[in-house]
N, C-alpha and C. Protein backbone atom coordinates (compact mmCIF):
# COMPACT_ATOMS: atom_id res chain seq x y z
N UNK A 1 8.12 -2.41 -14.09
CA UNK A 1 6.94 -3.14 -13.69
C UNK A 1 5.83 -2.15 -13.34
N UNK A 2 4.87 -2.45 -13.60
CA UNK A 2 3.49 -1.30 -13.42
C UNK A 2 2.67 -2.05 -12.24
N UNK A 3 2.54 -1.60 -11.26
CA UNK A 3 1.95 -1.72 -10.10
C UNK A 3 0.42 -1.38 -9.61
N UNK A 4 0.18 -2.18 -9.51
CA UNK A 4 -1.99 -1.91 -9.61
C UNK A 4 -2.02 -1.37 -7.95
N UNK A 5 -2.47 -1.23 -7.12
CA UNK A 5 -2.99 -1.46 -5.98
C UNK A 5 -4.03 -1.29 -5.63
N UNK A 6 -4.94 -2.15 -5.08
CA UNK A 6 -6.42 -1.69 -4.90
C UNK A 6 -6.73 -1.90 -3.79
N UNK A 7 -7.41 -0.99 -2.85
CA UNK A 7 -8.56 -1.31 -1.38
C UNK A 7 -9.58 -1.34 -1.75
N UNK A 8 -10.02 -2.42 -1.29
CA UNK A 8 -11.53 -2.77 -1.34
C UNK A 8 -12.22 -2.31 -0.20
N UNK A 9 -13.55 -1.38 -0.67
CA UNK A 9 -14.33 -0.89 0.29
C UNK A 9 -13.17 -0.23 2.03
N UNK A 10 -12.33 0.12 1.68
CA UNK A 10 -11.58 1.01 3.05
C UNK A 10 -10.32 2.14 2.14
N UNK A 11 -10.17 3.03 2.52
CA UNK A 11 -9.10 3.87 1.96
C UNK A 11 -7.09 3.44 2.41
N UNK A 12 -6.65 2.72 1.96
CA UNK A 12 -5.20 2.57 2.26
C UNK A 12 -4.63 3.47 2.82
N UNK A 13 -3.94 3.53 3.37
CA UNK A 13 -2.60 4.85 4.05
C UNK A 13 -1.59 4.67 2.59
N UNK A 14 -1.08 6.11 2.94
CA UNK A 14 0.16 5.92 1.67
C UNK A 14 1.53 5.01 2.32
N UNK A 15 1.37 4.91 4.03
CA UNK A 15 2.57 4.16 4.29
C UNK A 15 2.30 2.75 4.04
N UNK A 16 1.01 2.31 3.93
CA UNK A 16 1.04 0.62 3.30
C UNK A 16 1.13 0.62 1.99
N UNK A 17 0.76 1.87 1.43
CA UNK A 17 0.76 1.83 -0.01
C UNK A 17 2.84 1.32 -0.51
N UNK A 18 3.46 2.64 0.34
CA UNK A 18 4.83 2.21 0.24
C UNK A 18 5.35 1.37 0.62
N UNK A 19 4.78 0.65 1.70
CA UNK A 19 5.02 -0.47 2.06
C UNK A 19 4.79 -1.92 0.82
N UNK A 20 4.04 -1.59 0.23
CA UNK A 20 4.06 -2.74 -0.76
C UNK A 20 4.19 -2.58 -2.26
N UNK A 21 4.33 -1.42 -1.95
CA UNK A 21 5.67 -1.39 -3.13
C UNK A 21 6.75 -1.38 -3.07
N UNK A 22 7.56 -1.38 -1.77
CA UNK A 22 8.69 -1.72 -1.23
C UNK A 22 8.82 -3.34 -1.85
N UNK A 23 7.72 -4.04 -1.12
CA UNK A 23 7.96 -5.27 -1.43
C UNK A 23 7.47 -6.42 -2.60
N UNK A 24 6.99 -5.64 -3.56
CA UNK A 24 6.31 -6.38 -4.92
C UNK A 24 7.72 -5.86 -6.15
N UNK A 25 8.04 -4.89 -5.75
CA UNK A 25 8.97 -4.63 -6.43
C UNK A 25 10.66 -5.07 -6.71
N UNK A 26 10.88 -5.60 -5.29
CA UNK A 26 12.07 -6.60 -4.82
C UNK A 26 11.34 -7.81 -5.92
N UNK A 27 10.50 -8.05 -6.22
CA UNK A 27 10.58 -9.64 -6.46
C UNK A 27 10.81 -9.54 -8.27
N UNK A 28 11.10 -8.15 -8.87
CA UNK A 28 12.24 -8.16 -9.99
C UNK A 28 12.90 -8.69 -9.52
N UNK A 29 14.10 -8.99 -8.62
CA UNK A 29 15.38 -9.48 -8.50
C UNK A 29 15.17 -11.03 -8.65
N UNK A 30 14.31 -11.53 -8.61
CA UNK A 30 13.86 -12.99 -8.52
C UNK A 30 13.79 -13.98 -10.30
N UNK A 31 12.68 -12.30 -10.78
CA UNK A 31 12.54 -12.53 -12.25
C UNK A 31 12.83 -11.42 -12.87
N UNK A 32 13.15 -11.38 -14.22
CA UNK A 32 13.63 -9.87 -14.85
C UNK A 32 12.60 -8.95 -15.82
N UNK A 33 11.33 -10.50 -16.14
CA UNK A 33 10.12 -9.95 -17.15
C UNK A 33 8.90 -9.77 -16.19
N UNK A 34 9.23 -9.00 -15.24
CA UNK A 34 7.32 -9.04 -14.36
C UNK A 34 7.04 -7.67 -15.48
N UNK A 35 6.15 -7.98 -15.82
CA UNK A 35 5.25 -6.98 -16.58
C UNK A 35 4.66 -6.03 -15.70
N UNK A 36 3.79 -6.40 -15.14
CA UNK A 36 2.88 -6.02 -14.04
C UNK A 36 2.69 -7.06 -13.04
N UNK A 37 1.92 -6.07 -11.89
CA UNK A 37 1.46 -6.51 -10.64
C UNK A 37 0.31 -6.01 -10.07
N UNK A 38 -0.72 -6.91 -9.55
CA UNK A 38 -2.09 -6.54 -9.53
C UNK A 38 -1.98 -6.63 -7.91
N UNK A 39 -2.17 -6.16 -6.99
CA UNK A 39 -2.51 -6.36 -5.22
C UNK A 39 -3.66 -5.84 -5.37
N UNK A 40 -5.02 -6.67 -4.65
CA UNK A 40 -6.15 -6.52 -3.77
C UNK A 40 -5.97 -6.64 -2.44
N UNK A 41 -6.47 -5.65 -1.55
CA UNK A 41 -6.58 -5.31 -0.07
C UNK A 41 -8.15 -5.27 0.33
N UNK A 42 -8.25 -6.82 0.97
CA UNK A 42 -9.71 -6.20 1.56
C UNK A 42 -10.29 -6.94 3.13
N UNK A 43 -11.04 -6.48 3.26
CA UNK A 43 -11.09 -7.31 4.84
C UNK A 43 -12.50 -8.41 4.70
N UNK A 44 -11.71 -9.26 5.22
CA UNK A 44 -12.66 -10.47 5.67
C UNK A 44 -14.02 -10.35 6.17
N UNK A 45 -15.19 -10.79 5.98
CA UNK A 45 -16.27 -10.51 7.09
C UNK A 45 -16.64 -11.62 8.25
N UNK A 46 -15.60 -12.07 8.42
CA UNK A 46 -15.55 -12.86 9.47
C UNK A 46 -14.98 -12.41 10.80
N UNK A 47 -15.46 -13.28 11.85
CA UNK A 47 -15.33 -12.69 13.40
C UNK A 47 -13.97 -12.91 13.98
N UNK A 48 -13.00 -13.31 13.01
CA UNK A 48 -11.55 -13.90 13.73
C UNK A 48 -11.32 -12.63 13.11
N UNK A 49 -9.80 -12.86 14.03
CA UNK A 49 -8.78 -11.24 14.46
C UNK A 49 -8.22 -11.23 12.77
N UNK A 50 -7.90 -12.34 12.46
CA UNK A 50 -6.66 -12.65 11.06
C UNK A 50 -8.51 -12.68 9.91
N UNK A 51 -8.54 -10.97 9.98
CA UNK A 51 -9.62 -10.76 8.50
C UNK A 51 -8.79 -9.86 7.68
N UNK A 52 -7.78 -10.03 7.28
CA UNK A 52 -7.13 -8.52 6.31
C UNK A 52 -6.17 -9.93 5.07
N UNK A 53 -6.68 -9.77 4.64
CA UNK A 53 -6.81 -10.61 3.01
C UNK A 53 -5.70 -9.43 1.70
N UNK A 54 -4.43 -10.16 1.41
CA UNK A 54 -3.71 -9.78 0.82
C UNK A 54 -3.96 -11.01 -0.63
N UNK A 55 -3.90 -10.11 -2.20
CA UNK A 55 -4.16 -11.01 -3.08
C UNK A 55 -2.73 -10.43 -4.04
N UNK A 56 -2.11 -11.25 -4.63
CA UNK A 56 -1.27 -10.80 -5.48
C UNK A 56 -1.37 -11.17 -6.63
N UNK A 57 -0.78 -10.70 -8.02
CA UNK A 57 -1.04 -11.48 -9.35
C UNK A 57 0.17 -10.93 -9.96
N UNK A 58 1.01 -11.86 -10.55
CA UNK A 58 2.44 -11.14 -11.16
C UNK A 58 1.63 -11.72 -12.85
N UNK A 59 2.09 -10.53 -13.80
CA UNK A 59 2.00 -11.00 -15.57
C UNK A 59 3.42 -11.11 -15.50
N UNK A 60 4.03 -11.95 -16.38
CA UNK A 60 5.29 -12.42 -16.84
C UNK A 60 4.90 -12.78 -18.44
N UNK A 61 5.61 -12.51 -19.20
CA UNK A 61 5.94 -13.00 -20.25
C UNK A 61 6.04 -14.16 -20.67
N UNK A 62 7.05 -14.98 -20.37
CA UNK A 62 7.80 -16.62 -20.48
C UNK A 62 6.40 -17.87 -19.56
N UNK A 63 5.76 -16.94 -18.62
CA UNK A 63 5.73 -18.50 -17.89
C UNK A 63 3.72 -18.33 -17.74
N UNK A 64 3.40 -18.72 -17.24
CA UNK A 64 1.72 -18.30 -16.90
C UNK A 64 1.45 -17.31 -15.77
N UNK A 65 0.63 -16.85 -15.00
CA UNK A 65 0.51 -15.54 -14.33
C UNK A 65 0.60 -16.14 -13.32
N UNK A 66 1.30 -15.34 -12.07
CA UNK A 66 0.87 -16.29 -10.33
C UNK A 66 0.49 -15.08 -9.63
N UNK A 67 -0.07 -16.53 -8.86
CA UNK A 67 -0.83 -15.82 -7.63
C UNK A 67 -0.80 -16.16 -6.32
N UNK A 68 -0.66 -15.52 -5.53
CA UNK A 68 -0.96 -15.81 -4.29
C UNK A 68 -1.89 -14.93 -3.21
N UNK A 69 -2.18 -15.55 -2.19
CA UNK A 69 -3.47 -14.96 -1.57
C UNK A 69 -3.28 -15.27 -0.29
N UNK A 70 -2.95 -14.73 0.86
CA UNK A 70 -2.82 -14.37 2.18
C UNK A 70 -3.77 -13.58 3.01
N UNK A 71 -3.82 -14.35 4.13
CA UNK A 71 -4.63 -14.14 5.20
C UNK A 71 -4.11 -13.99 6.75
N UNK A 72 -4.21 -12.13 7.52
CA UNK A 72 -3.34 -12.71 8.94
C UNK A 72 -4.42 -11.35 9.19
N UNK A 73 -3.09 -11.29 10.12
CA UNK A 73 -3.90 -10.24 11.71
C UNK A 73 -3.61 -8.44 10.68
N UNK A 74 -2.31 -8.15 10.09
CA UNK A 74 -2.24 -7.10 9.42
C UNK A 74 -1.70 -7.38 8.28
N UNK A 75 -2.29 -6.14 7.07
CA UNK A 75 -2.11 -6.41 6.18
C UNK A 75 -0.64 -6.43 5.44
N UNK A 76 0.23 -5.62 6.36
CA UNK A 76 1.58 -5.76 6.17
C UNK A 76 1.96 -7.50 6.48
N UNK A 77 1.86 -8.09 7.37
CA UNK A 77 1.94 -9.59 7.27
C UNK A 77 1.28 -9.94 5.86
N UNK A 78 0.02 -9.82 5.62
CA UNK A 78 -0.53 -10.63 4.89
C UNK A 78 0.39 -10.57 3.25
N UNK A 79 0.72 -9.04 2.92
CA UNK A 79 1.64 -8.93 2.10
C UNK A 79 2.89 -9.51 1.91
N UNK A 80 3.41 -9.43 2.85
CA UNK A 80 4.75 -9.95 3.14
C UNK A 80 4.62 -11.55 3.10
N UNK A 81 3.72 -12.29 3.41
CA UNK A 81 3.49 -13.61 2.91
C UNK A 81 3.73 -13.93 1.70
N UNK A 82 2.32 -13.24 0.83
CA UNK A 82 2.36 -13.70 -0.18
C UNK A 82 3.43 -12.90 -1.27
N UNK A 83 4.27 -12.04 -0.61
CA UNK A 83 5.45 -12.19 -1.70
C UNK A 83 6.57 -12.82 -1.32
N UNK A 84 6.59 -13.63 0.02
CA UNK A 84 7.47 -14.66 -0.20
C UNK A 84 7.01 -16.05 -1.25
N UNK A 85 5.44 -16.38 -1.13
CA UNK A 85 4.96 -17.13 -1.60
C UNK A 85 5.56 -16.50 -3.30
N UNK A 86 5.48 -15.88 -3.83
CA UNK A 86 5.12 -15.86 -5.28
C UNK A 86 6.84 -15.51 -5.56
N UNK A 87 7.62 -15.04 -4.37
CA UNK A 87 8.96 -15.24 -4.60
C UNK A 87 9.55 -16.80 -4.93
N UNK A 88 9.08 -17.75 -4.41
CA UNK A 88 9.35 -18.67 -4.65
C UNK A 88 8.86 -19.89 -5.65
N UNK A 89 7.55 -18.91 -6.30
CA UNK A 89 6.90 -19.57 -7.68
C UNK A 89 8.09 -18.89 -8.94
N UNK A 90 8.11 -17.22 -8.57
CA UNK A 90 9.57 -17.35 -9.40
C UNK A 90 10.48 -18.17 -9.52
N UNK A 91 11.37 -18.34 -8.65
CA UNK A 91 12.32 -18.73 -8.85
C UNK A 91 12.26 -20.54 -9.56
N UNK A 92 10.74 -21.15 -9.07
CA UNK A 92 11.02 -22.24 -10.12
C UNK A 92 10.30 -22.36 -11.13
N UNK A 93 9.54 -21.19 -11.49
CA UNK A 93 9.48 -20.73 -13.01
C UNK A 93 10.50 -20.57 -13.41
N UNK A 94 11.62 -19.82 -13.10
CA UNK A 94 12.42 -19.74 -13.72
C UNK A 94 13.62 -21.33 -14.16
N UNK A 95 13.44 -21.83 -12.89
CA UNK A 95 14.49 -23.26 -13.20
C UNK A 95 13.74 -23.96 -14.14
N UNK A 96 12.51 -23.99 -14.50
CA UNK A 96 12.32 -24.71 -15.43
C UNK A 96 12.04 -24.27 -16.73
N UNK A 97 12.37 -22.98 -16.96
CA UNK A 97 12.73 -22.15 -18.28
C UNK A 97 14.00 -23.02 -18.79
């Protein structure tokens, strides 16, 4: 799987960087054709604490592209959301293969 990662307007640490590739990469085990994976990192311009905006995009082969898009207090949450979220668009992409 080929892994995009992008910060918008702020420089990432390499430990969130590994941090989410820790976890975009687990969600092979879910499906076996992720092609690629696109993550956007950027912050909200709004006055609430939960501004760090996680975007995900899986390419697959078999099914149409998903996405999910998360919003919290850090961006490790916000990640970790949305690859439970798109963990579970796998798995019923896949049941209905």
């Amino acid at each position: 799987m080929k892994l995009n990662i992008e910060s918008v307007h702020f420089d990432a640490s390499e430990q969130l960087k590994n941090f989410i590739e820790h976890k975009v990469t687990k969600l092979d085990l879910f499906h076996n054709g992720i092609i690629s994976a696109d993550v956007i990192l950027r912050l909200d311009k709004s006055s609430d604490t939960e501004n760090k905006v996680a975007e995900i995009s899986l390419k697959t082969p078999n099914c149409s592209d998903l996405f999910a898009k998360k919003q919290c207090k850090t961006f490790e949450e916000s990640v970790d959301l949305a690859c439970e979220a798109l963990r579970k668009q796998l798995i019923k992409a896949k049941d209905q293969q």
